[in-house]
Protein backbone atom coordinates (compact mmCIF):
# COMPACT_ATOMS: atom_id res chain seq x y z
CA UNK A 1 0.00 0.00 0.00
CA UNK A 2 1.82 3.45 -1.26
CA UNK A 3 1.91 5.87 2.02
CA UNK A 4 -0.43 8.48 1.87
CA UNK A 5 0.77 11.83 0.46
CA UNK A 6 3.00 14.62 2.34
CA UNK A 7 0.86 17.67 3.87
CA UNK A 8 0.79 20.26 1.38
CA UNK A 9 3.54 22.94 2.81
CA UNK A 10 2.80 25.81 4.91
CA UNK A 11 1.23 29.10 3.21
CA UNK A 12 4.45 31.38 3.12
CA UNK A 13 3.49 34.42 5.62
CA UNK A 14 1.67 37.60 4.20
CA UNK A 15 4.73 40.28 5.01
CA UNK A 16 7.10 37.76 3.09
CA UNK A 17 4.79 37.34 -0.06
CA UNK A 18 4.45 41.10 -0.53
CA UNK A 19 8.43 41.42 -0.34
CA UNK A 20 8.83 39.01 -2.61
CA UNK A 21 6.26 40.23 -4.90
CA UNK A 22 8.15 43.60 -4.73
CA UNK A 23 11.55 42.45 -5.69
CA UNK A 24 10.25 40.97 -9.17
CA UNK A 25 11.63 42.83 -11.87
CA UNK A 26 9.18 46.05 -12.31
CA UNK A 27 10.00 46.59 -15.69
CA UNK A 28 8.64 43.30 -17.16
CA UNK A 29 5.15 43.74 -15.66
CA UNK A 30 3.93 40.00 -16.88
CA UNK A 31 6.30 38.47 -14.16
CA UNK A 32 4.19 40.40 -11.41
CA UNK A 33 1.05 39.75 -13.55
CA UNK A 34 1.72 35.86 -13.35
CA UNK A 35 2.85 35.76 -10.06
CA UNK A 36 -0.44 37.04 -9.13
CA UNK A 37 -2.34 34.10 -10.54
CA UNK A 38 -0.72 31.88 -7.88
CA UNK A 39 -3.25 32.54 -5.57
CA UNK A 40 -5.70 34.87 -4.12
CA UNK A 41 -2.49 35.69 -1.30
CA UNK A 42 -0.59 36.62 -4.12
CA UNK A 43 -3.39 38.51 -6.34
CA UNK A 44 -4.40 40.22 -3.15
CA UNK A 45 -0.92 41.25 -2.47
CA UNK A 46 -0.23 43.16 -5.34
CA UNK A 47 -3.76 44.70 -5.68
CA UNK A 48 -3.49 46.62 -2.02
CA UNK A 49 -3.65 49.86 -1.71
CA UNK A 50 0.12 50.51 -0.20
CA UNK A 51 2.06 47.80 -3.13
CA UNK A 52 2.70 50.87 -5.49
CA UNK A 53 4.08 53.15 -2.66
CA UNK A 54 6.21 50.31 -1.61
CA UNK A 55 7.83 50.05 -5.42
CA UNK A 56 8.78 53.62 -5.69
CA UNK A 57 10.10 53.34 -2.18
CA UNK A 58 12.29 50.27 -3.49
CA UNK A 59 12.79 50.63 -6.90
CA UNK A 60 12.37 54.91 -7.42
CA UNK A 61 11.98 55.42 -10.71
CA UNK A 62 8.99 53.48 -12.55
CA UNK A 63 9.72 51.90 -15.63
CA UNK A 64 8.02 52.60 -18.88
CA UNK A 65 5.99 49.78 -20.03
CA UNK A 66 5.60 51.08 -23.70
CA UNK A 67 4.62 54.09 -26.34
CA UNK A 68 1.31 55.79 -27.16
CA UNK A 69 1.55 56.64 -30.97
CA UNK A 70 -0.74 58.20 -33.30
CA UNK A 71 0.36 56.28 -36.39
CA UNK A 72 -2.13 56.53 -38.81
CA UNK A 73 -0.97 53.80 -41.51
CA UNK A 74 -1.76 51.02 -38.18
CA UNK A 75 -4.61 52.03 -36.51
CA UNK A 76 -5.38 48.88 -34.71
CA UNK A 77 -1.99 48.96 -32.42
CA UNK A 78 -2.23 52.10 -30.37
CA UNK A 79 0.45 50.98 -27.48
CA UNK A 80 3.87 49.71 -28.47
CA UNK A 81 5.06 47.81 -25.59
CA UNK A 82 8.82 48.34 -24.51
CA UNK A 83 8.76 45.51 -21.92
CA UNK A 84 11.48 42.33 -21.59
CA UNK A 85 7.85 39.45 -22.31
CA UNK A 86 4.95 40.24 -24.01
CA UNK A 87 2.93 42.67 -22.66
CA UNK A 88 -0.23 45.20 -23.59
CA UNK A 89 -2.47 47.64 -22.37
CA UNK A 90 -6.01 47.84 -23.42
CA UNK A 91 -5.48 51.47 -25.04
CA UNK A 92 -9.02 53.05 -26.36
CA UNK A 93 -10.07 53.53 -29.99
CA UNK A 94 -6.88 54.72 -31.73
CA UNK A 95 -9.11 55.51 -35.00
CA UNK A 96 -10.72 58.23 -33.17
CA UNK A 97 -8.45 59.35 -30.47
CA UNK A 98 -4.72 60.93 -30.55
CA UNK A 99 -2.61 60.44 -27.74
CA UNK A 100 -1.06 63.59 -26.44
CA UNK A 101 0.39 63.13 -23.06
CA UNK A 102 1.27 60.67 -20.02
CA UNK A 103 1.61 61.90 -16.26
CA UNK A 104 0.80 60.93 -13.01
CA UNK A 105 -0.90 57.65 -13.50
CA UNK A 106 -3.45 59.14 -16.58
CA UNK A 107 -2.88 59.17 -20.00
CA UNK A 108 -4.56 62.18 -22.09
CA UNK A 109 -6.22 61.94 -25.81
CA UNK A 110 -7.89 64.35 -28.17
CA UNK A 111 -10.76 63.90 -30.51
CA UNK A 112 -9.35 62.89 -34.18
CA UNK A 113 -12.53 64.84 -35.45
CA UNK A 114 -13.04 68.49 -35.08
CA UNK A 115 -17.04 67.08 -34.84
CA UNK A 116 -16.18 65.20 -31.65
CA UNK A 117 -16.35 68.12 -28.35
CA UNK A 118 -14.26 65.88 -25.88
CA UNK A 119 -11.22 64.65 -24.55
CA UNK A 120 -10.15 61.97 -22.70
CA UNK A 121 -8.59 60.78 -19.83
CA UNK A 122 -7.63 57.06 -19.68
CA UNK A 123 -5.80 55.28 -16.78
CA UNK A 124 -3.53 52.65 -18.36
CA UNK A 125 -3.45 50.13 -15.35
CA UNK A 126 -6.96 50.25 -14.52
CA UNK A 127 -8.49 50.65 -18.38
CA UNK A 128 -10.78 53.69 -16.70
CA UNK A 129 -11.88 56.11 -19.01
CA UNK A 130 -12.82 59.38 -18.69
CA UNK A 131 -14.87 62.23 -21.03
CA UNK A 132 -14.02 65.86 -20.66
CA UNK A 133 -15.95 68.16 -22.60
CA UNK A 134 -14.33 70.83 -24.38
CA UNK A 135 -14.68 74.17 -23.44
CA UNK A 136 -17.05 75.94 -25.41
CA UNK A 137 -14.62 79.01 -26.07
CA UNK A 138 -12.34 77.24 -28.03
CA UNK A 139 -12.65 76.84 -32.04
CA UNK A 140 -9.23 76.58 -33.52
CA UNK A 141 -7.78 73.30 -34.31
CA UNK A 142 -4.40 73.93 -33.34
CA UNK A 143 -5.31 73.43 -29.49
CA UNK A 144 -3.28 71.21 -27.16
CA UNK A 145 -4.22 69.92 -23.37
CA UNK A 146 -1.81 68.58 -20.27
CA UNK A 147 -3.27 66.15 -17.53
CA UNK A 148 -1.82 65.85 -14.09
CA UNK A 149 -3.00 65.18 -10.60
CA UNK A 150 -5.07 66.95 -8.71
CA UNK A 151 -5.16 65.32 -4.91
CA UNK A 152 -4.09 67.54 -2.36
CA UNK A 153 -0.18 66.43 -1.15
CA UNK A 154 0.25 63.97 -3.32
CA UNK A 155 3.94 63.45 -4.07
CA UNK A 156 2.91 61.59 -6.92
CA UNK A 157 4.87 58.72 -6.64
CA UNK A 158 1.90 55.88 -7.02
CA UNK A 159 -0.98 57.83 -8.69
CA UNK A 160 -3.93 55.54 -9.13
CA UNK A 161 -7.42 57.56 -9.66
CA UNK A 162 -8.07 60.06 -7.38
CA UNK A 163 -9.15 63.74 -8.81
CA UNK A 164 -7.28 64.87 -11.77
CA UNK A 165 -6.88 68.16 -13.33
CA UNK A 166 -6.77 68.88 -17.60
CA UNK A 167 -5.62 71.93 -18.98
CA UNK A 168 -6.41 72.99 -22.43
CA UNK A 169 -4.65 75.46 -24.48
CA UNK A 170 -6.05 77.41 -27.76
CA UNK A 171 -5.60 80.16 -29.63
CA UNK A 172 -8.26 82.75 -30.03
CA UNK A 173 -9.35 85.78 -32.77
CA UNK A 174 -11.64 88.20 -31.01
CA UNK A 175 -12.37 90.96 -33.51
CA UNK A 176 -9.33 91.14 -35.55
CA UNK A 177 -7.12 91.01 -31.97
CA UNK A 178 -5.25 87.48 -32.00
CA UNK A 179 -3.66 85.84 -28.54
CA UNK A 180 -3.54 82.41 -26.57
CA UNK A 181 -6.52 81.10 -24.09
CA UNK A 182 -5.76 78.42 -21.16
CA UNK A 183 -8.35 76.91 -18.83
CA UNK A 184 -8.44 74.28 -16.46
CA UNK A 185 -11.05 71.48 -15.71
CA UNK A 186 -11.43 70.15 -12.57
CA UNK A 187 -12.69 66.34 -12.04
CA UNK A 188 -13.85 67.18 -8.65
CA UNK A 189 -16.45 69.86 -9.81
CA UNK A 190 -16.73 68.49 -13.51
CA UNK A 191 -16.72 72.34 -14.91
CA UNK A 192 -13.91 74.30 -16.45
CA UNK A 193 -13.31 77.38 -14.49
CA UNK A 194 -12.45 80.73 -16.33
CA UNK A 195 -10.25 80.92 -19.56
CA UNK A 196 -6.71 83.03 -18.80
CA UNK A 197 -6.36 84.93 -21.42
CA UNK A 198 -2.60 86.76 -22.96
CA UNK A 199 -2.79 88.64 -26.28
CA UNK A 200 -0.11 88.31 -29.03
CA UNK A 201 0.23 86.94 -32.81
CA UNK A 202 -1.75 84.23 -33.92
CA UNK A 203 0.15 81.18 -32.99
CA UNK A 204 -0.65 77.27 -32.89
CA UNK A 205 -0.27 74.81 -30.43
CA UNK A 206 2.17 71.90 -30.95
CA UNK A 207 0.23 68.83 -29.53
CA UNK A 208 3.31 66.81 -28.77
CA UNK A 209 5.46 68.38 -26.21
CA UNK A 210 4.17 69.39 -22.93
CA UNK A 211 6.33 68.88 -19.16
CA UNK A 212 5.50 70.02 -15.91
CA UNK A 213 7.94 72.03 -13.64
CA UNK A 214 7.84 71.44 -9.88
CA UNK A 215 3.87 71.26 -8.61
CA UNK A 216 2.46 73.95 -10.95
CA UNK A 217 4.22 75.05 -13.67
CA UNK A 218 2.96 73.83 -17.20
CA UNK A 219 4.74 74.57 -20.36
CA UNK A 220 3.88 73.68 -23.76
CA UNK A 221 5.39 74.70 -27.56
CA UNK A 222 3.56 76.86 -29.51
CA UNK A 223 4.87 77.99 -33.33
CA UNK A 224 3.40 81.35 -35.10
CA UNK A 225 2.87 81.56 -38.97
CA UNK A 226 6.28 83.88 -38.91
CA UNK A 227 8.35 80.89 -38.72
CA UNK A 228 8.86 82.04 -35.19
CA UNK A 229 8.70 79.36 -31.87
CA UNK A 230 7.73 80.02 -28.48
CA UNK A 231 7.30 78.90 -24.77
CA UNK A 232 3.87 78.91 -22.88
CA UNK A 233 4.04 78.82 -19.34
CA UNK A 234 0.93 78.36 -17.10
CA UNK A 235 1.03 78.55 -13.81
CA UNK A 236 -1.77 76.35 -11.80
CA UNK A 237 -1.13 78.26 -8.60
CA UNK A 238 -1.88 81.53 -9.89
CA UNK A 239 -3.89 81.23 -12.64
CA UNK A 240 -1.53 83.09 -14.58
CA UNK A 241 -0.75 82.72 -18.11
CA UNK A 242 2.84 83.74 -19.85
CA UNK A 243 4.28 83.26 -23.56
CA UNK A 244 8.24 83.66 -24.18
CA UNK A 245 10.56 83.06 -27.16
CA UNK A 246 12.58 79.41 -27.21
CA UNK A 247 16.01 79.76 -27.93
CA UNK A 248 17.64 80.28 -31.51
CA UNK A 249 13.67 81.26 -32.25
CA UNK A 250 14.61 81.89 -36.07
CA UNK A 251 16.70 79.03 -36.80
CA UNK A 252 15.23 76.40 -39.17
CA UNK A 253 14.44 73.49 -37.15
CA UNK A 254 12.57 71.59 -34.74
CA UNK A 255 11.31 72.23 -30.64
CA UNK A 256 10.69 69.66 -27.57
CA UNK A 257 10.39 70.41 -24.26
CA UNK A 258 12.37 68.86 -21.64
CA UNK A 259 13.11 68.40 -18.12
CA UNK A 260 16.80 69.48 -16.93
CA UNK A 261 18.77 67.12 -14.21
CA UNK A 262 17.62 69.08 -11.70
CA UNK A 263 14.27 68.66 -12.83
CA UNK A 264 13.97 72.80 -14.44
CA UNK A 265 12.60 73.69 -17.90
CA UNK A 266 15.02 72.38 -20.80
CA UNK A 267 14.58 72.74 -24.58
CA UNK A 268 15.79 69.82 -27.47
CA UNK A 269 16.49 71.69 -30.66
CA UNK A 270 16.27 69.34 -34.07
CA UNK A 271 19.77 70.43 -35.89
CA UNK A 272 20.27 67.62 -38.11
CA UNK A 273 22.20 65.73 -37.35
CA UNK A 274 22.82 66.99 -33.90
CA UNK A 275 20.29 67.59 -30.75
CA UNK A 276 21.36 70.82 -28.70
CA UNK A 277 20.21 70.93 -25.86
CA UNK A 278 19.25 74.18 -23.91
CA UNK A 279 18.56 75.04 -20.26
CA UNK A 280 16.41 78.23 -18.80
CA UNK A 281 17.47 80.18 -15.75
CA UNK A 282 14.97 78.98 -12.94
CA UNK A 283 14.47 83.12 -12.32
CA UNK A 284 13.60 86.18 -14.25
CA UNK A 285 10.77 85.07 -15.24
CA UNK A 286 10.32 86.51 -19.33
CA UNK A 287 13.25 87.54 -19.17
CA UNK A 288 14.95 84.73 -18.35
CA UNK A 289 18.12 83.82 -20.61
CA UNK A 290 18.79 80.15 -22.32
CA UNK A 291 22.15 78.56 -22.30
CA UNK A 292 23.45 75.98 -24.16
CA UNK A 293 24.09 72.92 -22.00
CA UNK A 294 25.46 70.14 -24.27
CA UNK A 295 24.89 69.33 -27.90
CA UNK A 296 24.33 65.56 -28.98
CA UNK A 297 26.28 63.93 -31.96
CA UNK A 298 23.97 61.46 -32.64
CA UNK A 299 26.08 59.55 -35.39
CA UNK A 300 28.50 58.92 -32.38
CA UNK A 301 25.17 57.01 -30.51
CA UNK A 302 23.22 55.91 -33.26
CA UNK A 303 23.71 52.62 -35.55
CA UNK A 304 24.58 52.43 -38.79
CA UNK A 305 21.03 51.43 -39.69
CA UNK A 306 19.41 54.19 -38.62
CA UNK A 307 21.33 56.29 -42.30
CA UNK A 308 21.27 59.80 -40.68
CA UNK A 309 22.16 61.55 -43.80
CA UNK A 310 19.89 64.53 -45.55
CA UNK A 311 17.01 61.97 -46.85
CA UNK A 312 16.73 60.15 -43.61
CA UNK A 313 16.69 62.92 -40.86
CA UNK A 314 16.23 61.40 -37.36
CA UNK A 315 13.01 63.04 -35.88
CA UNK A 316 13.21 64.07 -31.64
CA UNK A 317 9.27 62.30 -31.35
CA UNK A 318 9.45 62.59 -27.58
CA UNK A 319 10.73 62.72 -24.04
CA UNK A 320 9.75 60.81 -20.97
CA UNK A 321 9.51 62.92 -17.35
CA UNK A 322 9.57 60.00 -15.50
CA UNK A 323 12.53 58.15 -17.01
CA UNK A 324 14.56 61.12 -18.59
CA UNK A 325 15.17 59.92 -21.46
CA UNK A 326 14.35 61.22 -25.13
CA UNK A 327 12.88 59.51 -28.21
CA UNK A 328 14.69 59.41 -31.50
CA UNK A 329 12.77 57.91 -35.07
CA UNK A 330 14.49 56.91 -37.70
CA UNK A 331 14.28 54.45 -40.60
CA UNK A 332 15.31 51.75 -38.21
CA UNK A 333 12.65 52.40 -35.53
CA UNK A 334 12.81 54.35 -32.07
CA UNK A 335 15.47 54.60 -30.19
CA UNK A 336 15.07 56.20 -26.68
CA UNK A 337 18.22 57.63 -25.49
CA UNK A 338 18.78 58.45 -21.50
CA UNK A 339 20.30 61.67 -21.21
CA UNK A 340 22.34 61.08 -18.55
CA UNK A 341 24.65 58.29 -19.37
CA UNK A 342 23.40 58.94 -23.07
CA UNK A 343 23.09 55.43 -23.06
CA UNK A 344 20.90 54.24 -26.37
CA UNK A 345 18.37 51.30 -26.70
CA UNK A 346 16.08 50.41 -29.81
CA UNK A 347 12.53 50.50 -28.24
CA UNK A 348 10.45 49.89 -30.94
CA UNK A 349 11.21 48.36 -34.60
CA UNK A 350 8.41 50.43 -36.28
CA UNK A 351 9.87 53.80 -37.45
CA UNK A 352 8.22 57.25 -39.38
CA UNK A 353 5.97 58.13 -36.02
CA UNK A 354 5.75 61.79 -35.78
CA UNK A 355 5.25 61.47 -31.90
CA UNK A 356 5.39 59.28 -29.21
CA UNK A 357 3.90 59.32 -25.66
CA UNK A 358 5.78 57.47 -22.84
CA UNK A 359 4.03 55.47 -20.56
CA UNK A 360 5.87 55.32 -17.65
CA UNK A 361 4.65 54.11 -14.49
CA UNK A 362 4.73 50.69 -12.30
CA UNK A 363 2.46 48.33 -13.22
CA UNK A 364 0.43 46.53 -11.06
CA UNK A 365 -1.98 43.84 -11.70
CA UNK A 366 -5.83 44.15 -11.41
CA UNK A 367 -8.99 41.95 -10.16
CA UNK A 368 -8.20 38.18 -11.67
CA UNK A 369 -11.42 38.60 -14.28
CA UNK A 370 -9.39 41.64 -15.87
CA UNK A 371 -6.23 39.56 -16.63
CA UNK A 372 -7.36 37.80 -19.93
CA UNK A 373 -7.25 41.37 -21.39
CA UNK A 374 -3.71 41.70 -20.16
CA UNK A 375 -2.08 38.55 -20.51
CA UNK A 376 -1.62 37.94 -24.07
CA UNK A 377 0.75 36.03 -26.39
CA UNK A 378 2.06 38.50 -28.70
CA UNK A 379 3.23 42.37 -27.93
CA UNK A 380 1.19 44.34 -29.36
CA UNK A 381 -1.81 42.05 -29.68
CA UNK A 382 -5.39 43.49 -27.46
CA UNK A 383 -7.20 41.24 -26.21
CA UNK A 384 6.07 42.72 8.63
CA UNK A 385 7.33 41.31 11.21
CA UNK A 386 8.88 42.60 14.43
CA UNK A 387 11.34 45.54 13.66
CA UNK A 388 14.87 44.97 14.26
CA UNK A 389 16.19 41.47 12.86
CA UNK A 390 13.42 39.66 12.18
CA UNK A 391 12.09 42.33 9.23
CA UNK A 392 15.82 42.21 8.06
CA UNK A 393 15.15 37.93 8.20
CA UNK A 394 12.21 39.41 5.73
CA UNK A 395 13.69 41.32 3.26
CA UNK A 396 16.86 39.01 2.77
CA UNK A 397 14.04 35.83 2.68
CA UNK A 398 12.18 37.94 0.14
CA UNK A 399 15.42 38.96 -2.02
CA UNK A 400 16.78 35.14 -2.33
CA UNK A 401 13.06 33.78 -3.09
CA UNK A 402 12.51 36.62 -6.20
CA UNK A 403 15.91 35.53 -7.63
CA UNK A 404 15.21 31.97 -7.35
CA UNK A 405 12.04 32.39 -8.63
CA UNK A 406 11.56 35.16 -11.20
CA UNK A 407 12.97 33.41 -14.37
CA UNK A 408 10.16 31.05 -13.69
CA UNK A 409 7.42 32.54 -13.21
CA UNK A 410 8.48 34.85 -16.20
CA UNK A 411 8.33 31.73 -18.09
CA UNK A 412 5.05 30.52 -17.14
CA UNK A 413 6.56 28.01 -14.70
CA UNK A 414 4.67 28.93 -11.82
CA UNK A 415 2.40 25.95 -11.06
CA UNK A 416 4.79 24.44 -8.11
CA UNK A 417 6.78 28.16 -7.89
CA UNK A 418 5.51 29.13 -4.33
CA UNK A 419 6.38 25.33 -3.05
CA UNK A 420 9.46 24.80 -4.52
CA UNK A 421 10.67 28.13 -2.96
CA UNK A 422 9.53 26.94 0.27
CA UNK A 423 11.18 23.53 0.54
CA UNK A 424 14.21 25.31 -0.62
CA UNK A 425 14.55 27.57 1.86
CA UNK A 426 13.45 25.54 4.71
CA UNK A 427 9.99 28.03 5.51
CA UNK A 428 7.70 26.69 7.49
């Protein structure tokens, strides 16, 4: 008579699971996503409302998970994942929306047709969407809009609903008098409140670029029909509304915004086939003065495939605040490049996108009937314990279990993960 089966082993202790959990790599998101499906420990782990908090607090900065694009020629593949496994986010209709911007958790689109009066704001890890009517003031086309958060002390640094601010940017014509209108909705009230208003030349609004500086300074890129670029510079905290030139305004090339290294208002100028790069003083307000802070060779960081000669310019289609790094398109696809070590990687093997918006943020799984949307086959594809020693005992526990078991649970291999881990490492 065969002896009767061993005990299943012990369920490993809450505090443990959630360090493990942690120490997964965050920037391929289906490891966490499959090491969720263990069990309802595990799901319920990663779905708490202190797990994000806890990765910033590890990791600090969130990885991106992929690129928003508005390329017309594929309309049916919105998000371009940038992960290690395949990976997707449910992104909405990519026929009628264009993706202009990615901040604090929310991702923000406008209507591809004039006809349609709204925007909206989508949450990549949750799949919420939200409709924001236009305000009625604005008729021009050339309009552009910046979401960020709106709850009182956040430090930003796990953003996951909560009340969210948009602000929307257009140019006016009130009788033969031309200038630039800003307003800001509030999802708490669900209203706009009054337009700021500054007069100048007619000038449009580049729908590409925007960054935020400290808690309330906006800026976006706006280009007259003089051939001439500007700055626009809201400020949430006062309400206030100011327009300034951008630096070598008359040369014949190309504008991105950018955030310095210590985090102040920076400017990427297109000079095929070099980027310059320019700073602002953080005082003097329109007055201010640029200076040049480096200039990129990008033949010295690009390959060979990428042919940056005069019929194959390399296009600046985006930067990402959260990762500080820029994006580069060329024949060869996107390349983001970090501007601090200027280190290059290829992101993305499809090439001739005008823009790109980073998503960049830690991902963190949802309820178990949202992960068939999630967990797909193909990129691309929709469908504690006692302080002291015993939480060091933890966090070392943790850190041996997540290398011993990432690679399989990466790989699918997760069906005897959690007890294999345990017998190895003697927990009871």
């Amino acid at each position: 008579m065969a002896p009767p089966p061993p005990p299943p082993p012990a369920a490993l202790p809450d505090e443990l699971v959630e360090e493990i959990l942690l120490r997964l790599p965050p920037d391929d998101p289906a490891c966490l996503l499959h090491s969720s499906l263990i069990s309802k420990a595990w799901g319920g782990a990663v779905s708490g409302p202190g797990f994000r908090r806890r990765l910033y607090e590890l990791h600090g900065a969130p990885p991106m998970l992929g690129l928003l694009h508005n390329q017309a020629s594929e309309p049916t593949r919105f998000f371009a994942p940038t992960t290690a496994s395949p990976f997707s986010l449910v992104a909405p209709d990519p026929s009628s929306w264009l993706a202009i911007g990615c901040r604090h958790g929310r991702a923000l689109f406008l209507p591809r047709s004039q006809e349609a009066r709204k925007l909206l704001v989508w949450d990549p890890i949750t799949g919420a969407q939200h409709l924001v009517p236009v305000p009625a003031a604005s008729e021009c086309r050339y309009l552009t809009a910046a979401v960020l958060c709106a709850a009182d002390g956040c430090d930003h640094r796990g953003c996951l609903g909560g009340p969210f601010h948009v602000l929307f940017v257009f140019p006016y014509e009130d009788h033969g008098e031309y200038g630039t209108s800003a307003c800001v909705y509030s999802s708490e009230t669900g209203a706009w409140g009054e337009p700021t208003s500054t007069r100048d030349r007619l000038m449009g609004c580049i729908q590409y670029s925007s960054v935020v500086v400290g808690s309330s300074l906006l800026y976006f890129v706006l280009y007259d029909y003089q051939e001439s670029w500007s700055i626009l510079e809201y400020d949430l905290s006062r309400g206030s509304l100011t327009v300034f030139s951008a630096p070598d305004v008359h040369c014949d090339c190309l504008y991105n915004l950018m955030l310095t290294e210590d985090n102040g208002l920076g400017v990427i100028q297109h000079l095929h086939p070099h980027l310059k790069l320019w700073t602002r003083e953080a005082s003097g307000g329109t007055k201010a003065r640029w200076a040049l802070s480096r200039v990129i060779d990008l033949p010295n960081l690009l390959p060979t495939s990428a042919c940056l000669d005069e019929s194959n310019r390399v296009l600046v289609v985006g930067f990402a605040e959260g990762a500080n790094a820029i994006f580069v398109s060329t024949i060869a696809g996107i390349f983001a490049i970090e501007l601090q070590s200027e280190q290059v990687r290829k992101v993305c093997d499809q090439c001739c996108f005008l823009n790109v918006v980073p998503v960049v943020t830690f991902y963190t799984p949802m309820s178990r009937r949202n992960h068939q949307n999630l967990l797909l086959s193909k990129p691309g594809e929709e469908a504690g314990g006692e302080e002291g020693g015993e939480e060091e005992k933890t966090v070392n526990q943790a850190q041996q279990l997540a290398d011993h078991g990432s690679n399989a649970i990466k790989e699918g291999d997760f069906v005897n993960t959690s007890e294999s881990i345990r017998h190895d490492h003697n927990i009871s």
